[in-house]
Protein backbone atom coordinates (compact mmCIF):
# COMPACT_ATOMS: atom_id res chain seq x y z
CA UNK A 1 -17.22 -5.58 34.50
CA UNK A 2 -14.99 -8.26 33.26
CA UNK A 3 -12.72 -6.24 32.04
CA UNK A 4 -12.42 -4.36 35.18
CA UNK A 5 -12.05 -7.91 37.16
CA UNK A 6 -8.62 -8.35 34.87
CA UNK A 7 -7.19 -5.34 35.15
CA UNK A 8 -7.21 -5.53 38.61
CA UNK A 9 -6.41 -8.94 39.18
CA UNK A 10 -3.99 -8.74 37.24
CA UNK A 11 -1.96 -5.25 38.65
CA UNK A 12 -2.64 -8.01 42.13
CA UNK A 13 -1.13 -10.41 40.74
CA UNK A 14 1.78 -8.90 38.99
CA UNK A 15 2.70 -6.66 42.05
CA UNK A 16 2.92 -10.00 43.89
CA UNK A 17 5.24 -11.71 41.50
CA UNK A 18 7.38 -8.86 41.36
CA UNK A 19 7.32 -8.41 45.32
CA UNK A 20 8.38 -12.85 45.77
CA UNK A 21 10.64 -12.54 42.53
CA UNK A 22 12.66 -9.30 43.52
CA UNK A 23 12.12 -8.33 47.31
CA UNK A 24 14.77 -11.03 48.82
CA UNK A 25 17.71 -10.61 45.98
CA UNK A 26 17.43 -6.84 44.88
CA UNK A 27 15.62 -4.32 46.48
CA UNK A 28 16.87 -1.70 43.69
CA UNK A 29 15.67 -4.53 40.85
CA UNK A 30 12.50 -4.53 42.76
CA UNK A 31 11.52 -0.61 42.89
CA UNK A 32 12.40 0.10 39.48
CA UNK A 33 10.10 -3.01 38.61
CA UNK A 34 7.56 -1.46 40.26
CA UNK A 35 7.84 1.83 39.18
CA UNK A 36 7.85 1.13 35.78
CA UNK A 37 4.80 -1.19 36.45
CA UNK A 38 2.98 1.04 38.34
CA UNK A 39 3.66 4.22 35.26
CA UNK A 40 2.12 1.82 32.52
CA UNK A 41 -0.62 0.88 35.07
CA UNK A 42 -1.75 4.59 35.62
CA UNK A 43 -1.29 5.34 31.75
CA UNK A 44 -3.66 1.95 30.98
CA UNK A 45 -6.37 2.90 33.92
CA UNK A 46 -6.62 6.68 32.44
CA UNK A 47 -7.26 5.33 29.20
CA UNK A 48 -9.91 3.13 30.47
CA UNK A 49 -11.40 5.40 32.51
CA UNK A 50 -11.40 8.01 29.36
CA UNK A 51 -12.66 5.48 26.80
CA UNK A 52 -15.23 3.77 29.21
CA UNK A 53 -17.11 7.30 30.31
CA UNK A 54 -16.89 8.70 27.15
CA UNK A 55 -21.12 10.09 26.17
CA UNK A 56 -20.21 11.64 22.17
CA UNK A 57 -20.46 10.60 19.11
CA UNK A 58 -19.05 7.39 17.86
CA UNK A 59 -17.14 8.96 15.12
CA UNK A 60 -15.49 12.04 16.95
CA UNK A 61 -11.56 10.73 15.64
CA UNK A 62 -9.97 11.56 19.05
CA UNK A 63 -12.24 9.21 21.23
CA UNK A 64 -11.32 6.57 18.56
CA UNK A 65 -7.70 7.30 18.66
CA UNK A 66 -8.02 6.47 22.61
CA UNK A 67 -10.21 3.03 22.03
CA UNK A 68 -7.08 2.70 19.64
CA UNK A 69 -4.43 3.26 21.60
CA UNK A 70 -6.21 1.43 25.41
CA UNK A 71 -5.97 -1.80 23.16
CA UNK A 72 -2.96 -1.15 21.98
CA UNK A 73 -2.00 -1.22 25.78
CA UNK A 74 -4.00 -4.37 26.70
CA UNK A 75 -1.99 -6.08 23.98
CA UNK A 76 1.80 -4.48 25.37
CA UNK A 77 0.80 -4.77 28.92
CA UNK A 78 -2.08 -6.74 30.20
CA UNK A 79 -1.25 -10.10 27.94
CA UNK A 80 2.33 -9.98 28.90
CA UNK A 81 1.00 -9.77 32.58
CA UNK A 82 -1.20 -12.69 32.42
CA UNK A 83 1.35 -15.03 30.55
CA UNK A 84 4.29 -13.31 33.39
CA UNK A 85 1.09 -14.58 36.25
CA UNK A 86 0.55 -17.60 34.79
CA UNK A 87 4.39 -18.57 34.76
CA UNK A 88 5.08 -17.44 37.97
CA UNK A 89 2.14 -19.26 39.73
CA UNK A 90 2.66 -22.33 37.59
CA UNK A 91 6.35 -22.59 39.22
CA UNK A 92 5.11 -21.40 43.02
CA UNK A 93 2.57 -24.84 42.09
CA UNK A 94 5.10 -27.44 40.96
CA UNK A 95 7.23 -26.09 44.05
CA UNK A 96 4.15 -26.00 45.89
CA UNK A 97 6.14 -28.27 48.40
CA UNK A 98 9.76 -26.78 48.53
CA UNK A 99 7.72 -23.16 48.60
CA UNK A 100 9.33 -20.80 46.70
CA UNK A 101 9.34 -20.87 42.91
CA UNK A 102 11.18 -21.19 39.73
CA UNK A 103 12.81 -18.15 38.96
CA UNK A 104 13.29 -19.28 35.08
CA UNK A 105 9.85 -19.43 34.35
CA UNK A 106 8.92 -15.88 36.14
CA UNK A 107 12.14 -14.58 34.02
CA UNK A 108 10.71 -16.38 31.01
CA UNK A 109 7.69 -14.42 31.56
CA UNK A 110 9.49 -11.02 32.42
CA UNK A 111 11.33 -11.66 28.73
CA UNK A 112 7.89 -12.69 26.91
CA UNK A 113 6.82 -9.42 28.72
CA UNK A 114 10.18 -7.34 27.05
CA UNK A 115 9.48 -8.56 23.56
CA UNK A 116 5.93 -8.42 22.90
CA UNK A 117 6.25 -4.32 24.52
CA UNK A 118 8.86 -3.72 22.54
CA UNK A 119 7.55 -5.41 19.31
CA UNK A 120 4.04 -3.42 19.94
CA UNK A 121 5.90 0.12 20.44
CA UNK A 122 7.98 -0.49 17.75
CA UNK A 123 4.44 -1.12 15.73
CA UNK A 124 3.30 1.71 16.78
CA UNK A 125 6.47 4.79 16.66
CA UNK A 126 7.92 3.15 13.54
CA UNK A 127 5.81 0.31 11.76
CA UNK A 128 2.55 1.76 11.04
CA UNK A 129 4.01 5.27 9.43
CA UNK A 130 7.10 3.15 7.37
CA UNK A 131 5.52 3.65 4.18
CA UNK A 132 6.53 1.07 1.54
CA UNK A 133 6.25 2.29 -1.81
CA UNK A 134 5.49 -1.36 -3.98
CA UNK A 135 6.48 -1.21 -7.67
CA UNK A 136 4.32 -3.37 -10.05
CA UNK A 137 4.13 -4.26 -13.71
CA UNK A 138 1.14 -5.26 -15.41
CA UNK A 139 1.67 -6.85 -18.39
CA UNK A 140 -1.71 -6.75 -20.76
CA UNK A 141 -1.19 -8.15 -24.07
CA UNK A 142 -2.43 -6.34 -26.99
CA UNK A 143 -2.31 -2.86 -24.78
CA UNK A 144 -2.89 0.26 -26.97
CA UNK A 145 0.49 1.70 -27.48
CA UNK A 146 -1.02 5.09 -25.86
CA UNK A 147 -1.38 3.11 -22.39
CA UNK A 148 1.86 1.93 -22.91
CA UNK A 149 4.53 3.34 -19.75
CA UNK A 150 0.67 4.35 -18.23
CA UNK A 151 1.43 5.18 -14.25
CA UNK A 152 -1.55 4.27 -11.76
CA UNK A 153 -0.70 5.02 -8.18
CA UNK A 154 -3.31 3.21 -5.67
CA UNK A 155 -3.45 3.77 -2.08
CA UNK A 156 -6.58 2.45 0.49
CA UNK A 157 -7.75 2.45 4.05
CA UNK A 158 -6.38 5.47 4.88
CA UNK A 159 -8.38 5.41 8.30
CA UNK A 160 -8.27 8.59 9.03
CA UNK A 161 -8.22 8.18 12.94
CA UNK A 162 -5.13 6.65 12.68
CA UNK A 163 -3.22 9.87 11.88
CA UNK A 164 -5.55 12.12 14.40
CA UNK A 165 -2.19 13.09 16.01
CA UNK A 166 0.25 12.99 13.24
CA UNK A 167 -1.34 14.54 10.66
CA UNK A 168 2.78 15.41 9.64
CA UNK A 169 2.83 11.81 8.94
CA UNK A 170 -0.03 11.63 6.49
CA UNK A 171 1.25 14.82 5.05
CA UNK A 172 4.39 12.61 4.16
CA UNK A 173 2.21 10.25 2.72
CA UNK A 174 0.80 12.74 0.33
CA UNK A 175 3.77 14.14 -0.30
CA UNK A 176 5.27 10.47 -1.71
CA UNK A 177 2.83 10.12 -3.73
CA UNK A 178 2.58 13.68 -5.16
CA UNK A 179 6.30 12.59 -6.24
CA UNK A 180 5.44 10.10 -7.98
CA UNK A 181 3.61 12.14 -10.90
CA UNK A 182 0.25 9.65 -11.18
CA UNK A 183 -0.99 9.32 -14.22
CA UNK A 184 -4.19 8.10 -12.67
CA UNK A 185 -4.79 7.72 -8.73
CA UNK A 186 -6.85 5.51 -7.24
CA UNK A 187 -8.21 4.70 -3.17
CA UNK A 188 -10.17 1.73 -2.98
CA UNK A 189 -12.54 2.93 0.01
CA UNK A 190 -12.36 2.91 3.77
CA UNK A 191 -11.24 6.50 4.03
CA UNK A 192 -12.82 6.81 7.89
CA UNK A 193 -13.47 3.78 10.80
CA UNK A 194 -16.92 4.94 11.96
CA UNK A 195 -18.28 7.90 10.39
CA UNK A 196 -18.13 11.40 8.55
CA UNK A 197 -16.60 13.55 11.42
CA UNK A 198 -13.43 11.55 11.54
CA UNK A 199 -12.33 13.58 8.19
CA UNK A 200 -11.74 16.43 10.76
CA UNK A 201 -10.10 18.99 8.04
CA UNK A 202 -7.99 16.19 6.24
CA UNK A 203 -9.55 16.70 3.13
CA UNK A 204 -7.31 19.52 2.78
CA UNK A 205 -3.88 17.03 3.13
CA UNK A 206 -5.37 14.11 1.42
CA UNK A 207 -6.08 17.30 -1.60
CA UNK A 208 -1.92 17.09 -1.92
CA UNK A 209 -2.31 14.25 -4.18
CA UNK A 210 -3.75 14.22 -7.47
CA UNK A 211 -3.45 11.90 -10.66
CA UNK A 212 -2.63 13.87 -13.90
CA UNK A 213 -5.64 12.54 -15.78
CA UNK A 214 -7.92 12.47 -12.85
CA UNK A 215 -8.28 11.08 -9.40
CA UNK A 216 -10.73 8.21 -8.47
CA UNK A 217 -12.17 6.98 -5.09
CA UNK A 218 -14.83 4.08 -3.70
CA UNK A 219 -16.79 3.81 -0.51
CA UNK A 220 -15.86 1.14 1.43
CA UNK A 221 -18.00 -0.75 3.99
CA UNK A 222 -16.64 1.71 7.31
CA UNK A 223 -17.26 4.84 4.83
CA UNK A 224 -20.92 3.88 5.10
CA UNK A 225 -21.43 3.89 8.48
CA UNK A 226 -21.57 0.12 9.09
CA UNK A 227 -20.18 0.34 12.75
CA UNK A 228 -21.19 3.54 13.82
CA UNK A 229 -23.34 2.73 17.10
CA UNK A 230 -25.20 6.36 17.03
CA UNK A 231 -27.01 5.92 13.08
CA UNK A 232 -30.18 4.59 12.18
CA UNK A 233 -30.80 4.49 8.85
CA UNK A 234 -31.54 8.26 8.48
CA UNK A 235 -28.34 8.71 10.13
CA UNK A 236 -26.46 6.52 7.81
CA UNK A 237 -27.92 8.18 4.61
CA UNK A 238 -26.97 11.37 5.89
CA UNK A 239 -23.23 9.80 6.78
CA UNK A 240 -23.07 8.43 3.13
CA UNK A 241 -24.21 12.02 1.86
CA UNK A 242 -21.31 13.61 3.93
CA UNK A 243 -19.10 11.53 3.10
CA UNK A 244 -19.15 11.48 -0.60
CA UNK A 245 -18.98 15.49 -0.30
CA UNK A 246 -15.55 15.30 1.93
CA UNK A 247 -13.88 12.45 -1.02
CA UNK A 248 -14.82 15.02 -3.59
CA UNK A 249 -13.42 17.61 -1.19
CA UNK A 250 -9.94 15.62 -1.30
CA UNK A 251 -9.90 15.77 -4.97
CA UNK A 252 -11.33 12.51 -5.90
CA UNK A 253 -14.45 11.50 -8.28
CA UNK A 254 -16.28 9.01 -6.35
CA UNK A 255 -17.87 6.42 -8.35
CA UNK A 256 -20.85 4.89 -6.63
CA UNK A 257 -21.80 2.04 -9.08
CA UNK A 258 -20.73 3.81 -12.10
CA UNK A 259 -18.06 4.51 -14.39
CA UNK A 260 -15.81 7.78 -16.20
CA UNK A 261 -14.10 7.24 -19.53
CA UNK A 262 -11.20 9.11 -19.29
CA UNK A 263 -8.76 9.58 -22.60
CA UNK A 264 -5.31 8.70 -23.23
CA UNK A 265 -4.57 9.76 -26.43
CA UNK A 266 -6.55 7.90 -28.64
CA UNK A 267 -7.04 5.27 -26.28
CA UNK A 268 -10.20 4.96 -23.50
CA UNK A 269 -9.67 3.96 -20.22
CA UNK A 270 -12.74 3.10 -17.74
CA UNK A 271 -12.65 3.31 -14.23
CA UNK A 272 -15.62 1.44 -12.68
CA UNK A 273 -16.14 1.64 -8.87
CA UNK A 274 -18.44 -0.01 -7.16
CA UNK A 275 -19.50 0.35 -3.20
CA UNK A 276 -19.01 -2.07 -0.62
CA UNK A 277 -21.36 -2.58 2.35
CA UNK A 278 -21.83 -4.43 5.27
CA UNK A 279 -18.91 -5.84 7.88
CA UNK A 280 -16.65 -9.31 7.46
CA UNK A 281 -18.68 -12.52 6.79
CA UNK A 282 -21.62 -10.55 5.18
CA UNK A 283 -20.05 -8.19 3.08
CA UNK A 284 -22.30 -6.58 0.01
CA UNK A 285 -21.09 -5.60 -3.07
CA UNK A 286 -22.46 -2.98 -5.29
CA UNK A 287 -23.96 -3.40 -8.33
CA UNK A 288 -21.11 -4.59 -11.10
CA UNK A 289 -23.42 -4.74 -14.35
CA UNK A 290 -24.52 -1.10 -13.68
CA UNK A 291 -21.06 0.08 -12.70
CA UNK A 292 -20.06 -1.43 -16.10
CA UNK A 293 -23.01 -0.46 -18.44
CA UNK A 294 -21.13 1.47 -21.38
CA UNK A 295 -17.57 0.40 -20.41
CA UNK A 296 -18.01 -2.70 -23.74
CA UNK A 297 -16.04 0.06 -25.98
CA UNK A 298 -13.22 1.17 -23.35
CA UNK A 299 -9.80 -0.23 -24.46
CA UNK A 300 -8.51 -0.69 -21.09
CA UNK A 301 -10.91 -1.22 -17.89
CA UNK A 302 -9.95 -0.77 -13.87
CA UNK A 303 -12.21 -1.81 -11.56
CA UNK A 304 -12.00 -0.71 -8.04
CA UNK A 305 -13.87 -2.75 -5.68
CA UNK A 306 -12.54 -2.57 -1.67
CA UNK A 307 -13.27 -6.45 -1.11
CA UNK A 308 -10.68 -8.57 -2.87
CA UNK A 309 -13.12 -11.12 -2.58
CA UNK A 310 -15.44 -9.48 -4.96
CA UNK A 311 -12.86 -10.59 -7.87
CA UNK A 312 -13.34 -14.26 -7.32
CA UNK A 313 -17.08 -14.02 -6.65
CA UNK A 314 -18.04 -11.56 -9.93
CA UNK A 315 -14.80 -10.36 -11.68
CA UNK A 316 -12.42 -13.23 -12.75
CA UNK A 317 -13.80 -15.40 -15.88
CA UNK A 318 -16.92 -12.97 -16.02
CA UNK A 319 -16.15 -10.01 -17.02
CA UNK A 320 -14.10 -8.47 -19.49
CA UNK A 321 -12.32 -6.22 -17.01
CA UNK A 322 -8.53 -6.45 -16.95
CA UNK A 323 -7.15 -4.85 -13.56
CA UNK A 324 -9.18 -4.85 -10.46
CA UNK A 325 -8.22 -3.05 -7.49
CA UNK A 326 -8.81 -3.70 -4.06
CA UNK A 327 -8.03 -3.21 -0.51
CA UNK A 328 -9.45 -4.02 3.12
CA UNK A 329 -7.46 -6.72 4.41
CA UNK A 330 -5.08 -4.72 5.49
CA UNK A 331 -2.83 -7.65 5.64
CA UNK A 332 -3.86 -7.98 9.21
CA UNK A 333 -1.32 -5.38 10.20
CA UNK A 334 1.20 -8.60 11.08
CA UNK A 335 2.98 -10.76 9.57
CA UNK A 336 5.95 -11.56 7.45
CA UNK A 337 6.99 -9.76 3.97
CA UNK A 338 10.08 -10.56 1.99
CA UNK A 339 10.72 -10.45 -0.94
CA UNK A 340 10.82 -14.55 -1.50
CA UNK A 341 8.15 -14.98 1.22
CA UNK A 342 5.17 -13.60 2.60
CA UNK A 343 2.55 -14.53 5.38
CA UNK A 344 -0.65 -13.21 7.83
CA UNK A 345 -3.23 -14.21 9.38
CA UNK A 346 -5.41 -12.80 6.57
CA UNK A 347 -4.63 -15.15 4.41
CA UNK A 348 -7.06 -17.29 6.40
CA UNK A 349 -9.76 -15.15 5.56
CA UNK A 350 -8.71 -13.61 2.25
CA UNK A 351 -7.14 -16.19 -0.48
CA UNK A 352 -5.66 -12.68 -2.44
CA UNK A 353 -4.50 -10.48 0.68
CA UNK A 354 -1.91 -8.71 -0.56
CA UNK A 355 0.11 -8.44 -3.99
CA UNK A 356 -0.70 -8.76 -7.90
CA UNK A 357 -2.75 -12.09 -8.79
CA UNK A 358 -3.83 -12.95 -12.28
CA UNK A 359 -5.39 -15.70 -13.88
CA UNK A 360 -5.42 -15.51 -17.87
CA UNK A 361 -5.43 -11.69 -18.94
CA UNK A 362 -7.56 -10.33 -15.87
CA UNK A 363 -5.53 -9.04 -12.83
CA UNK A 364 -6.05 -8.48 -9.48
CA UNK A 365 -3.93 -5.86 -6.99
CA UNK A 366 -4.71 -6.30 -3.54
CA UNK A 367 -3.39 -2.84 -1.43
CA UNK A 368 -2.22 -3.47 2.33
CA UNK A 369 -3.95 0.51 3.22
CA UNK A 370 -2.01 3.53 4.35
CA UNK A 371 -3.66 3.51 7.77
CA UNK A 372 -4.42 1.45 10.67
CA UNK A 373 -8.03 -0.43 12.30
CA UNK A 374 -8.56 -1.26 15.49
CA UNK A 375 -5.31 -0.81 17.09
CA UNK A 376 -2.41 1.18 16.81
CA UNK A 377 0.62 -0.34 15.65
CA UNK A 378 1.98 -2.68 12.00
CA UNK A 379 3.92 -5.36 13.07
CA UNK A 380 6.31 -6.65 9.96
CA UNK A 381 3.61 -5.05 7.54
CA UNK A 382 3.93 -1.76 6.14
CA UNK A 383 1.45 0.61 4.98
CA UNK A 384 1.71 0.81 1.00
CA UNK A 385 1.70 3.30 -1.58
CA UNK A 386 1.15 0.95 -4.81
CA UNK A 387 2.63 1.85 -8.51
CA UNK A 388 1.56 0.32 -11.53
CA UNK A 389 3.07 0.60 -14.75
CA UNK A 390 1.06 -1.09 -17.69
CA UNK A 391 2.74 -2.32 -20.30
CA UNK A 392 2.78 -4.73 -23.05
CA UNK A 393 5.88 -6.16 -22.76
C-alpha cells in the first residue's frame, strides 16, 4: 500500500511540476516531457502490476528478473522524481509570496533526474556484462617447482537470474574463460538467488568451462535456499539436493565440507570447500576441521569459502592453508576501481571486499561475482573473471 501511495503521488506530483515548469515557456518542451514521463510511467506500473500479482514459485528466474528489473526502475525513475518534487516545491515555498518558483532548482532536479537514468541504464546495457578479466600473482615461498607457472581461474555469484535474457552474454563469459586454459577452476558459491529452478538449462553453458586438472565449486548461502519464501525445511533439503546435482551437471565437483587431492606432478594440491549458510549478519560457516581432515600432507592448500569473512574468523593465523578464496560481496555493484584506488560501500561491511590480501604466507582473494543481486545494473564495478598464477618468485 505504501508503495502504491508513492507511485502515485509521485506521477501527481511530477505531472504538476512539469505542467508550472514548461506550460507558459514551451509547449513543445512540455509534451515531449510528458511523453517521455508518461512511457517510463506505463513501463514502471506494468512491472508492478506483474511483480505484485505474481502466485508461482519464488525461484521461477523470469519473475525474479522482473522484481530485478521494477527496482531497477524505482532507482532510475521514482528517486529522481522525488528529489525533481522536492526541488520544485521547495522553490514554489521560498517564493511562496512572489508565487511562482525557482526554475534552477526544478532544472537542478530535471539534471539529478538525467544523470542518475543515465548512470542506471548504463549499469544495466553495459556495466553489469563488461567483464574484467583481473590478473594476480601469488607469491608462496618454498612452492614445489611443479606448482610453479600453476593457472587457477576463479569466478563467483554467477546469479543465474541475472542472465535469464542474455544467456549470449553468459555464453561470453564461458567462452573467456575457456580461453584462458585453467589449470584449476574454481566458483566460490551463489550460483542461483532463490532456488534450484533458476538453473533453467544453464548447466549446459556454465559446462563450456572446465579447468584442465579438474573443476571445483561451493554452495553459497542463496544456493541453499536461504530466501526462498515457498521452503520449509523439507523444501530446502530437497533445494540443496537439486542443486548439488545441477553444479555437478555444469562440470564442477562440489565440495560440501570436504576436500580432493588432486596431482601436479609430484606435487599435491588440496582443494577444501566448505558451505556457507544463512543471510548477512548471521552468516554460518561450514565445518573447516572436517573440510580439512587429511589435507596435513598436501603441498599446496586452496580453500574456497564464499564469505570473505570466514578468513579472519577461522583461516588467517589458524590454519595452515595458503590461498583462500572467496566471493559474496559483490563489491556492492558500485563504486570506484582504479588501478591506484578503489572504494564501495562494502567495505563497510566487509574489511577484504575485493582484491588479494595476505598477512604472512596465507592469502586471501576476494572475487567481485560474474552476476548481479537484487537489481539490475554495475555501476563503476565490473563483474570479474579472476587469474592466478602461483609462483615462487
Amino acid at each position: 500500500m505504501i508503495t502504491i501511495i508513492l507511485l502515485i503521488s509521485s506521477e501527481v506530483l511530477t505531472f504538476l511540476v512539469l505542467w508550472q515548469h514548461y506550460k507558459r515557456i514551451s509547449k513543445v518542451k512540455f509534451c515531449i516531457s510528458v511523453i517521455i514521463n508518461s512511457i517510463l510511467s506505463i513501463y514502471m506500473w506494468m512491472l508492478f502490476i506483474l511483480v505484485s500479482t505474481y502466485k508461482g514459485n519464488s525461484d521461477n528466474p523470469g519473475h525474479i528478473c522482473l522484481m530485478m528489473n521494477l527496482t531497477g526502475i524505482f532507482c532510475a525513475v521514482l528517486v529522481p522524481r522525488v528529489i525533481l518534487d522536492l526541488f520544485h516545491f521547495t522553490g514554489k515555498l521560498i517564493r511562496i509570496r512572489k508565487k511562482g518558483h525557482i526554475r534552477a532548482l526544478t532544472n537542478a532536479g530535471l539534471i539529478i533526474w538525467l544523470i542518475i537514468f543515465a548512470i542506471i541504464f548504463s549499469g544495466n546495457k553495459i556495466g553489469r556484462f563488461n567483464f574484467k578479466i583481473e590478473q594476480v600473482s601469488v607469491k608462496i615461498p618454498g612452492l614445489n617447482k611443479n606448482l610453479e607457472g600453476l593457472i587457477i581461474v576463479q569466478i563467483s555469484d554467477v546469479h543465474l537470474p541475472g542472465f535469464y535474457r542474455n544467456k549470449k552474454e553468459l555464453t561470453r563469459a564461458m567462452e573467456k574463460i575457456k580461453s584462458l586454459n585453467p589449470d584449476i577452476l574454481i566458483n566460490s558459491g551463489d550460483f542461483v538467488d532463490n532456488g534450484w529452478r533458476e538453473f533453467e538449462r544453464s548447466d549446459t553453458i556454465l559446462s563450456m568451462a572446465k579447468g584442465k586438472l579438474g573443476s571445483f565449486a561451493i554452495i553459497g548461502n542463496h544456493d541453499i535456499g536461504t530466501y526462498d519464501r515457498d521452503f520449509n525445511q523439507a523444501g530446502r533439503d530437497t533445494n540443496v539436493v537439486r542443486i548439488n546435482e545441477l553444479i555437478k551437471a555444469s562440470g564442477y565437483k562440489v565440495l560440501n565440507d570436504e576436500n580432493i587431492i588432486i596431482n601436479v606432478g609430484d606435487a599435491r594440491v588440496a582443494i577444501i570447500g566448505v558451505i556457507t549458510k544463512g543471510r548477512h549478519g548471521h552468516i554460518i560457516h561450514g565445518d573447516l576441521t572436517k573440510a580439512m581432515t587429511g589435507t596435513d600432507s598436501a603441498d599446496f592448500r586452496i580453500l574456497i569459502t564464499h564469505d570473505p569473512n570466514h578468513w579472519e574468523e577461522a583461516v588467517k593465523g589458524k590454519t595452515n592453508i595458503e590461498l583462500t578464496l572467496a566471493g559474496h560481496t559483490h563489491g556492492m555493484q558500485m563504486g570506484i576501481l582504479t588501478k591506484r584506488f578503489k572504494w564501495s560501500p562494502a567495505q563497510y561491511f566487509y574489511p577484504r571486499w575485493n582484491g588479494l590480501y595476505s598477512e604472512g604466507n596465507q592469502y586471501l582473494y576476494v572475487n567481485r561475482g560474474l552476476g548481479v543481486l537484487g537489481v539490475p545494473f554495475r555501476i563503476w564495478m565490473p563483474p570479474e573473471i579472476t587469474v592466478i598464477k602461483l609462483t615462487s618468485n
